[in-house]
PDB file of N, CA and C in Angstrom:
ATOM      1  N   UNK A   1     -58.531  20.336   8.589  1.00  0.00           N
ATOM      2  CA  UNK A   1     -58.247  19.918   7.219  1.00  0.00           C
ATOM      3  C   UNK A   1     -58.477  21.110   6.283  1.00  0.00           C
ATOM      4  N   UNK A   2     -57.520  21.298   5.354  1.00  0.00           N
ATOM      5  CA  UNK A   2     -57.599  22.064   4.573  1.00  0.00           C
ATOM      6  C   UNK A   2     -59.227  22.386   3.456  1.00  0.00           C
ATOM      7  N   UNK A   3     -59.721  23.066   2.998  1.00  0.00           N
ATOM      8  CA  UNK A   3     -60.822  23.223   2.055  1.00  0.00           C
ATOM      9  C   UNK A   3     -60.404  22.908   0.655  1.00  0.00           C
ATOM     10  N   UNK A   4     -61.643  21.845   0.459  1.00  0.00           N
ATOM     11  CA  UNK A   4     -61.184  21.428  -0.731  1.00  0.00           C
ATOM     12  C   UNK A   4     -61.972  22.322  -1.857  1.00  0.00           C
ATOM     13  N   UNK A   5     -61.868  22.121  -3.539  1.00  0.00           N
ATOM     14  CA  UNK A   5     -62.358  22.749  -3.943  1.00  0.00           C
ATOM     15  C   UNK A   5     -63.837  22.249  -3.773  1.00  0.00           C
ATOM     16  N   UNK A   6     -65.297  23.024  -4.571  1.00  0.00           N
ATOM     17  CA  UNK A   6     -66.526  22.474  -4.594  1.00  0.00           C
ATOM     18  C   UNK A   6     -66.649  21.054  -5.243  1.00  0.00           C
ATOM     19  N   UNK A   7     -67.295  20.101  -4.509  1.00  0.00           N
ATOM     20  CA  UNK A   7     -67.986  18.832  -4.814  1.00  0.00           C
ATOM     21  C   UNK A   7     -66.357  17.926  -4.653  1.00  0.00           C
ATOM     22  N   UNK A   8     -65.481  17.989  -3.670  1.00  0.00           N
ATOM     23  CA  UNK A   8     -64.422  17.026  -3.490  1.00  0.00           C
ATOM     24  C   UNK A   8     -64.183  17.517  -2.222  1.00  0.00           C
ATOM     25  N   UNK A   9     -63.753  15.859  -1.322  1.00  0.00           N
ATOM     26  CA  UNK A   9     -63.560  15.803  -0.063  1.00  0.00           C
ATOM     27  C   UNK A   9     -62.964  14.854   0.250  1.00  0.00           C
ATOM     28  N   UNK A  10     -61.735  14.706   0.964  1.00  0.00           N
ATOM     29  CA  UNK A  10     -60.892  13.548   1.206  1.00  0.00           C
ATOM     30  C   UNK A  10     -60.754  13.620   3.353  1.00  0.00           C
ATOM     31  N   UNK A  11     -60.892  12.624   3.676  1.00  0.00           N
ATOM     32  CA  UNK A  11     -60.941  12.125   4.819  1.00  0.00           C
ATOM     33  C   UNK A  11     -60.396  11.260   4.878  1.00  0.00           C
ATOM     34  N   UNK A  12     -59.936  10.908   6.264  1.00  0.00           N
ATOM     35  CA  UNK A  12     -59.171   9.221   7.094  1.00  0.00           C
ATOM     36  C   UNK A  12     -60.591   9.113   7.726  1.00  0.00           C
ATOM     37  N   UNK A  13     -61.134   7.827   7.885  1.00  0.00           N
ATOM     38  CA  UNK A  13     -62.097   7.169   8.507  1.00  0.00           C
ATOM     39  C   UNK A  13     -61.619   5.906   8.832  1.00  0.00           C
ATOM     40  N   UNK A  14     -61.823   5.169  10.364  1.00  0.00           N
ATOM     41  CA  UNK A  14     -61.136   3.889  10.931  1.00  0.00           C
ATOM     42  C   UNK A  14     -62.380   2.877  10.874  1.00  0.00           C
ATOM     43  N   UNK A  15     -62.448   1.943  10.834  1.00  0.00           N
ATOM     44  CA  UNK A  15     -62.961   0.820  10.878  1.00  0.00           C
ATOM     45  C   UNK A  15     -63.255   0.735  12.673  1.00  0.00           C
ATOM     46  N   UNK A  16     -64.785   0.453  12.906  1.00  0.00           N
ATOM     47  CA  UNK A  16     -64.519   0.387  14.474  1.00  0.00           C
ATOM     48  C   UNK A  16     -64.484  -0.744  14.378  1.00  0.00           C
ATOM     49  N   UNK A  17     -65.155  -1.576  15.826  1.00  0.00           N
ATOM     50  CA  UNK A  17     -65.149  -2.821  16.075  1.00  0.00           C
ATOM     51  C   UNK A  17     -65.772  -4.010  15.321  1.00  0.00           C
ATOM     52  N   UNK A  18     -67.586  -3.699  14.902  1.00  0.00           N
ATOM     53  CA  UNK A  18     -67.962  -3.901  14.002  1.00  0.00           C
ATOM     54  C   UNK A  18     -67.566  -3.948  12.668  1.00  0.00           C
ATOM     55  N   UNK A  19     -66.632  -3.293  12.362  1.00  0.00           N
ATOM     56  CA  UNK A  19     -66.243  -3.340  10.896  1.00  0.00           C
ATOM     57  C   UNK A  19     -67.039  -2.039  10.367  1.00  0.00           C
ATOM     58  N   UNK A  20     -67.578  -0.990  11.284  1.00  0.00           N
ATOM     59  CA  UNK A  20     -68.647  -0.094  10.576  1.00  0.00           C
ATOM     60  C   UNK A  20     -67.616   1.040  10.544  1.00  0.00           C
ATOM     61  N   UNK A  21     -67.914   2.109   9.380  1.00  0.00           N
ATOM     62  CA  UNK A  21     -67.246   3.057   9.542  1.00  0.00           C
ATOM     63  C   UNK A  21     -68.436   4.309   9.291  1.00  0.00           C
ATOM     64  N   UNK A  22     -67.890   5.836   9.566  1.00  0.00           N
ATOM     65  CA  UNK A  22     -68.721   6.755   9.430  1.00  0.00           C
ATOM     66  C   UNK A  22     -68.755   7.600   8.473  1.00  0.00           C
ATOM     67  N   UNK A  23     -69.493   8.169   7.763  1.00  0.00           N
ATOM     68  CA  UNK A  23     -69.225   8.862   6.185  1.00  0.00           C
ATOM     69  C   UNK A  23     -69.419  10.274   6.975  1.00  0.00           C
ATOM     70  N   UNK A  24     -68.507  10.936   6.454  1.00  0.00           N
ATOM     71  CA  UNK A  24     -68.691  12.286   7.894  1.00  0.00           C
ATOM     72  C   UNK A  24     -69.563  13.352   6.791  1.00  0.00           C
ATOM     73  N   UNK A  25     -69.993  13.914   8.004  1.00  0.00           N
ATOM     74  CA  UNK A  25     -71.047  14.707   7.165  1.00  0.00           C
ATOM     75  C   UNK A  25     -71.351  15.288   6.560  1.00  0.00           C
ATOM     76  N   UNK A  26     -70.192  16.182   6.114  1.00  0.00           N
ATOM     77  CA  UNK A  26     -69.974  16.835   4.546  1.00  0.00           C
ATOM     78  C   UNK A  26     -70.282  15.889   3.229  1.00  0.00           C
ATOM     79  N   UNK A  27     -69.532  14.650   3.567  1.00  0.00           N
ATOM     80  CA  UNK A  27     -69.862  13.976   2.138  1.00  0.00           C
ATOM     81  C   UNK A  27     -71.841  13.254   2.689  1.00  0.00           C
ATOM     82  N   UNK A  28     -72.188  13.250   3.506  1.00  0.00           N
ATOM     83  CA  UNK A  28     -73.522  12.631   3.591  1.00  0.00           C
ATOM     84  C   UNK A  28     -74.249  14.084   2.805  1.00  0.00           C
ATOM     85  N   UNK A  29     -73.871  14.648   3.303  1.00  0.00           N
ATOM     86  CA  UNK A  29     -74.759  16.589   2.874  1.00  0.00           C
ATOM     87  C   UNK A  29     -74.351  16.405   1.394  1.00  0.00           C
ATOM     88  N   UNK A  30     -73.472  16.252   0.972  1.00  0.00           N
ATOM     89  CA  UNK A  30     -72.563  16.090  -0.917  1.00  0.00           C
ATOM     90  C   UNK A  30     -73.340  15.500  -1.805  1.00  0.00           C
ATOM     91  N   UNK A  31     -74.037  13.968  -0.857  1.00  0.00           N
ATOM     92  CA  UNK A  31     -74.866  13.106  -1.876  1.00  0.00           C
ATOM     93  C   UNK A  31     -76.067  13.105  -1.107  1.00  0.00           C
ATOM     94  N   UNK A  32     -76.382  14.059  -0.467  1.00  0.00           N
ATOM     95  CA  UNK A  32     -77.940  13.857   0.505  1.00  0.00           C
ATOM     96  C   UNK A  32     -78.353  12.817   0.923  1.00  0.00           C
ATOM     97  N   UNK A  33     -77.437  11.599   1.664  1.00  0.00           N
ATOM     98  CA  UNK A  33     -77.429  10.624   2.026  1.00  0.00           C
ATOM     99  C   UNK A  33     -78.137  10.493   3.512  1.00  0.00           C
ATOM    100  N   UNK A  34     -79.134   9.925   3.887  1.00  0.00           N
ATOM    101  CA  UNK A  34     -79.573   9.948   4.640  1.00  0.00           C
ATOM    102  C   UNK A  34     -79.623   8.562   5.603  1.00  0.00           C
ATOM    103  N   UNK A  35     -79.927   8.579   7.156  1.00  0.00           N
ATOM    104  CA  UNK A  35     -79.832   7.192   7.437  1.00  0.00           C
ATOM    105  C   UNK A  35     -80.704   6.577   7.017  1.00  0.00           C
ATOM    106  N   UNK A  36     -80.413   5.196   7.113  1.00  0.00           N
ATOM    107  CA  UNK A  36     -81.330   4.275   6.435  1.00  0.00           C
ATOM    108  C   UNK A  36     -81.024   4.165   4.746  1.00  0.00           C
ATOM    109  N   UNK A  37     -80.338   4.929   4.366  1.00  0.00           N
ATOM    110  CA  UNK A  37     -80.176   4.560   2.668  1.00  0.00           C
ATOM    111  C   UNK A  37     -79.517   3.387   2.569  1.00  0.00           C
ATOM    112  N   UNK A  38     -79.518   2.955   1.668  1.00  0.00           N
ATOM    113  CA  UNK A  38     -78.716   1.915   0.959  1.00  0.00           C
ATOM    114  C   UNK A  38     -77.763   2.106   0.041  1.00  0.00           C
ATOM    115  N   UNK A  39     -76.361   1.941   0.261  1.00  0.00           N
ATOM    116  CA  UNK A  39     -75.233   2.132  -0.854  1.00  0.00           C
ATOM    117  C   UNK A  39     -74.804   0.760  -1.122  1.00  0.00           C
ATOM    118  N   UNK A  40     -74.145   0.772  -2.474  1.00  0.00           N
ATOM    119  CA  UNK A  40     -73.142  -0.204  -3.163  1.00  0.00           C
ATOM    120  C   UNK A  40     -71.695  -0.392  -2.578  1.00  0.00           C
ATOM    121  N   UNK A  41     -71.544  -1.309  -2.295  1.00  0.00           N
ATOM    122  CA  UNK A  41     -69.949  -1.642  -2.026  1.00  0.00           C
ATOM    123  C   UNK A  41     -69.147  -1.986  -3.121  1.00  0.00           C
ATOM    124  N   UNK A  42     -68.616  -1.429  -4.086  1.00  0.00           N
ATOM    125  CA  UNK A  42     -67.872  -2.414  -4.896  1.00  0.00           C
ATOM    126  C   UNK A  42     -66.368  -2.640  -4.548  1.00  0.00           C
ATOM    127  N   UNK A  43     -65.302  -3.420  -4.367  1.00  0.00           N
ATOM    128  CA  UNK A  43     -64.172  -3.648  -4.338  1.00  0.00           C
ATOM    129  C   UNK A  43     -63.459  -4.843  -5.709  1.00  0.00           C
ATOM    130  N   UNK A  44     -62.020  -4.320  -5.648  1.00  0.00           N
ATOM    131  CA  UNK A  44     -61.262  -4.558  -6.446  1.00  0.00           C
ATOM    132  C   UNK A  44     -59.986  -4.576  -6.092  1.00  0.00           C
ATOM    133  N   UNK A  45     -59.064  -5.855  -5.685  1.00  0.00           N
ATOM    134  CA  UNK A  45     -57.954  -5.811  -4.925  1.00  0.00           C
ATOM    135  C   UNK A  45     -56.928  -5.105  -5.520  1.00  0.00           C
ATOM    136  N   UNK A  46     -56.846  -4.681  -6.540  1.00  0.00           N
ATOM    137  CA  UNK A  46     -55.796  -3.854  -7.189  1.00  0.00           C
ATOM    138  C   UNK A  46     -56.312  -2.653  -7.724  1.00  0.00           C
ATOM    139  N   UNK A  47     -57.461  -2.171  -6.883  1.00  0.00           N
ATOM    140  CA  UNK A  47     -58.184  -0.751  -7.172  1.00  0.00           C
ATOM    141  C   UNK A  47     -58.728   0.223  -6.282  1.00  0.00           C
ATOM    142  N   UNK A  48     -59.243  -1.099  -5.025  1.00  0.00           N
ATOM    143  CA  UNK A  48     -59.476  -1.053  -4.022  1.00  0.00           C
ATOM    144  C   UNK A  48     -61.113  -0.945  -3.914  1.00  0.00           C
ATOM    145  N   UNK A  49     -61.940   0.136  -2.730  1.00  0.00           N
ATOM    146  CA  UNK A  49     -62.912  -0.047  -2.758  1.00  0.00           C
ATOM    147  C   UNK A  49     -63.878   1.284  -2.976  1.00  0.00           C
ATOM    148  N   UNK A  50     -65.202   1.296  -3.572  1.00  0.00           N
ATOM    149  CA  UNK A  50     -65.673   2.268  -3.582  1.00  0.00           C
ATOM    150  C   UNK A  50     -67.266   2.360  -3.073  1.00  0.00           C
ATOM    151  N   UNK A  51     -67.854   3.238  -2.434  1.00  0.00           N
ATOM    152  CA  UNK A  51     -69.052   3.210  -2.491  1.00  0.00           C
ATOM    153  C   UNK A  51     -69.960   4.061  -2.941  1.00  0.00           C
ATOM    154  N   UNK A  52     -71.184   3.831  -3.718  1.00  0.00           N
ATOM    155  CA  UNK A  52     -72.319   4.386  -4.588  1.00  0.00           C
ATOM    156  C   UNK A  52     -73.580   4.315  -3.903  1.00  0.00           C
ATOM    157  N   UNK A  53     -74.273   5.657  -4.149  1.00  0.00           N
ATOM    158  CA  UNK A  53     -75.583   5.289  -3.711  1.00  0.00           C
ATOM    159  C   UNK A  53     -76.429   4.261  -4.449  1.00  0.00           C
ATOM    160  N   UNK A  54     -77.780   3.806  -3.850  1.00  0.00           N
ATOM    161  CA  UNK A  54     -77.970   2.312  -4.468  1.00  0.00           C
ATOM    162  C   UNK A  54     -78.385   2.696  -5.642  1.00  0.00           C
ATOM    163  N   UNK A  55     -79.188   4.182  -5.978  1.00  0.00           N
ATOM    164  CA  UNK A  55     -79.487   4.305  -7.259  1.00  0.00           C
ATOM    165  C   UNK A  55     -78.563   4.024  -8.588  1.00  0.00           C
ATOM    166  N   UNK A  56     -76.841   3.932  -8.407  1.00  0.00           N
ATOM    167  CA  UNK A  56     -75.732   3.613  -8.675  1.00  0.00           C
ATOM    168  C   UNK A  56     -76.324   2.445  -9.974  1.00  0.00           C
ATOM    169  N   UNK A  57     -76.787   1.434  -8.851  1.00  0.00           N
ATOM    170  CA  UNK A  57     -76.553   0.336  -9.235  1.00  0.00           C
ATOM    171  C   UNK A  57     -77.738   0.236 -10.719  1.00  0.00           C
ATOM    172  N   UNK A  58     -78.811   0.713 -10.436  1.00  0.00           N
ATOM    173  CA  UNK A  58     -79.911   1.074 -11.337  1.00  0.00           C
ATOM    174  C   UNK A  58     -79.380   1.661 -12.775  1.00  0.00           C
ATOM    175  N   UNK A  59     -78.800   2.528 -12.724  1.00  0.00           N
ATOM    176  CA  UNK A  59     -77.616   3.526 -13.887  1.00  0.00           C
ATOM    177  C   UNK A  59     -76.823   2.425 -14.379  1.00  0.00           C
ATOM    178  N   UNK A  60     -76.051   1.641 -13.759  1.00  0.00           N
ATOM    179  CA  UNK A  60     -74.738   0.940 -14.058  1.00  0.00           C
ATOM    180  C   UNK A  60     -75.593  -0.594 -14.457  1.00  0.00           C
ATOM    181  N   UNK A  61     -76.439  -1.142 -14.249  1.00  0.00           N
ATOM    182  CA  UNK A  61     -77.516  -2.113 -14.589  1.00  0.00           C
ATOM    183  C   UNK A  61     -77.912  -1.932 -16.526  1.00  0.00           C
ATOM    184  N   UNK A  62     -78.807  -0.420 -16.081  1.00  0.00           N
ATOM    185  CA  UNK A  62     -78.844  -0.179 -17.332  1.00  0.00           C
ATOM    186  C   UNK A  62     -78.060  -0.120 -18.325  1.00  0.00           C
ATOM    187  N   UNK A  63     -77.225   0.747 -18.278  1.00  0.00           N
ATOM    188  CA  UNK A  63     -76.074   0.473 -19.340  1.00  0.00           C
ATOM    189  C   UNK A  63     -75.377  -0.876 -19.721  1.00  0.00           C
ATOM    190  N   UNK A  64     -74.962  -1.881 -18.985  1.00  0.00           N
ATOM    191  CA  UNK A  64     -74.831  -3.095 -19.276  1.00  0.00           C
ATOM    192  C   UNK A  64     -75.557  -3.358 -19.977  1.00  0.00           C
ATOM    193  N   UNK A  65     -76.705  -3.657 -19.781  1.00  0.00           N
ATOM    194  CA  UNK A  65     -77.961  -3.895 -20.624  1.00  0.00           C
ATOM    195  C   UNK A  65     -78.048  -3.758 -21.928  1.00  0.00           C
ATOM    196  N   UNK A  66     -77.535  -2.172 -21.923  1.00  0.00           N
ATOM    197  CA  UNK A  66     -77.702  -1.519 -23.616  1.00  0.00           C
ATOM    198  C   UNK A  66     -76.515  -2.264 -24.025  1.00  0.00           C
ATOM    199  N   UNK A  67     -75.642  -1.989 -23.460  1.00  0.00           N
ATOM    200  CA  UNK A  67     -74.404  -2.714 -24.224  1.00  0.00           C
ATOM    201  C   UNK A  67     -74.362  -4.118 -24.879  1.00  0.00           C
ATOM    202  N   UNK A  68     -75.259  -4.785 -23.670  1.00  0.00           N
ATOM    203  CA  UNK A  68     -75.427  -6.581 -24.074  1.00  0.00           C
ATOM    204  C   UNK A  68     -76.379  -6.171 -25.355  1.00  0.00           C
ATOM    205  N   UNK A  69     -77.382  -5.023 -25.306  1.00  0.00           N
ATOM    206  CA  UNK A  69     -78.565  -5.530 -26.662  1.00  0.00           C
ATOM    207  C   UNK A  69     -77.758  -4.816 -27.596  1.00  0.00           C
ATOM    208  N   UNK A  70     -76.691  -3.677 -27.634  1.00  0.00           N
ATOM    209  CA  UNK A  70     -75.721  -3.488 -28.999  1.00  0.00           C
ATOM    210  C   UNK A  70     -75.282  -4.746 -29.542  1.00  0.00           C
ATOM    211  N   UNK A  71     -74.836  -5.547 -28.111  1.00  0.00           N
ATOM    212  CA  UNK A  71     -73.497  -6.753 -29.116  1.00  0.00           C
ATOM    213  C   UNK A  71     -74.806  -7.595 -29.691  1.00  0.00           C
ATOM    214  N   UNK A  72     -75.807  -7.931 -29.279  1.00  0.00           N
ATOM    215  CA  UNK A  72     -76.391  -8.196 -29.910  1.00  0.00           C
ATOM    216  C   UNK A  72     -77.470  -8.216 -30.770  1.00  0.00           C
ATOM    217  N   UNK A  73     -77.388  -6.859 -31.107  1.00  0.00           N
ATOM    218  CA  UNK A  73     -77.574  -6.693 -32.590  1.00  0.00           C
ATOM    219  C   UNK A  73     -76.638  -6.912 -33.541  1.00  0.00           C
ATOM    220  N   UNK A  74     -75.569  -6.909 -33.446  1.00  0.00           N
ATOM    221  CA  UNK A  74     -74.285  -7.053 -34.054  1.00  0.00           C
ATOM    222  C   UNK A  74     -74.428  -8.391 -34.566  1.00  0.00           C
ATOM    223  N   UNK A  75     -74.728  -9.030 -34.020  1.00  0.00           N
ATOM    224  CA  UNK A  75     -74.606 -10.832 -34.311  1.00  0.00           C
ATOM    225  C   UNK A  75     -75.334 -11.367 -34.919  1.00  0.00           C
TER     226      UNK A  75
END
C-alpha cells in the first residue's frame, strides 16, 4: 500500500467469523491503542460506522452537557 501522508491511514479489514475484525498496527501505534482498551462503536446507516477511543465518549458527553446548560440558560 502506498504511504500515506502523517497521521492518515486507509486499509480493507474483513469481518472474521466472530464478527471480530483487526485494527492493523499502524493505526493501533496512531492512537496508542492497546489490548484490552475499550473503544466506541458509533453507526449511522447513511454514514456508516466509526470507532473512538472510549475516552471519545467522555469529550463528546461533555460537550452535550455544555450545550444542554447553554439552552438552558437561554430559557
Amino acid at each position: 500500500m502506498d504511504k500515506f501522508p502523517e497521521g492518515k491511514y486507509l486499509a480493507t479489514v474483513k469481518i472474521g467469523p466472530k464478527g471480530q475484525i483487526v485494527i492493523p498496527k499502524e493505526v493501533r501505534d496512531m492512537f496508542d491503542l492497546k489490548s484490552g482498551d475499550s473503544l466506541v462503536l458509533m453507526a449511522d446507516k447513511s454514514q456508516g460506522i466509526a470507532l473512538q477511543p472510549f475516552s471519545y465518549l467522555r469529550t463528546f458527553w461533555d460537550a452535550v452537557n455544555q450545550i444542554k446548560d447553554m439552552d438552558d440558560e437561554k430559557k
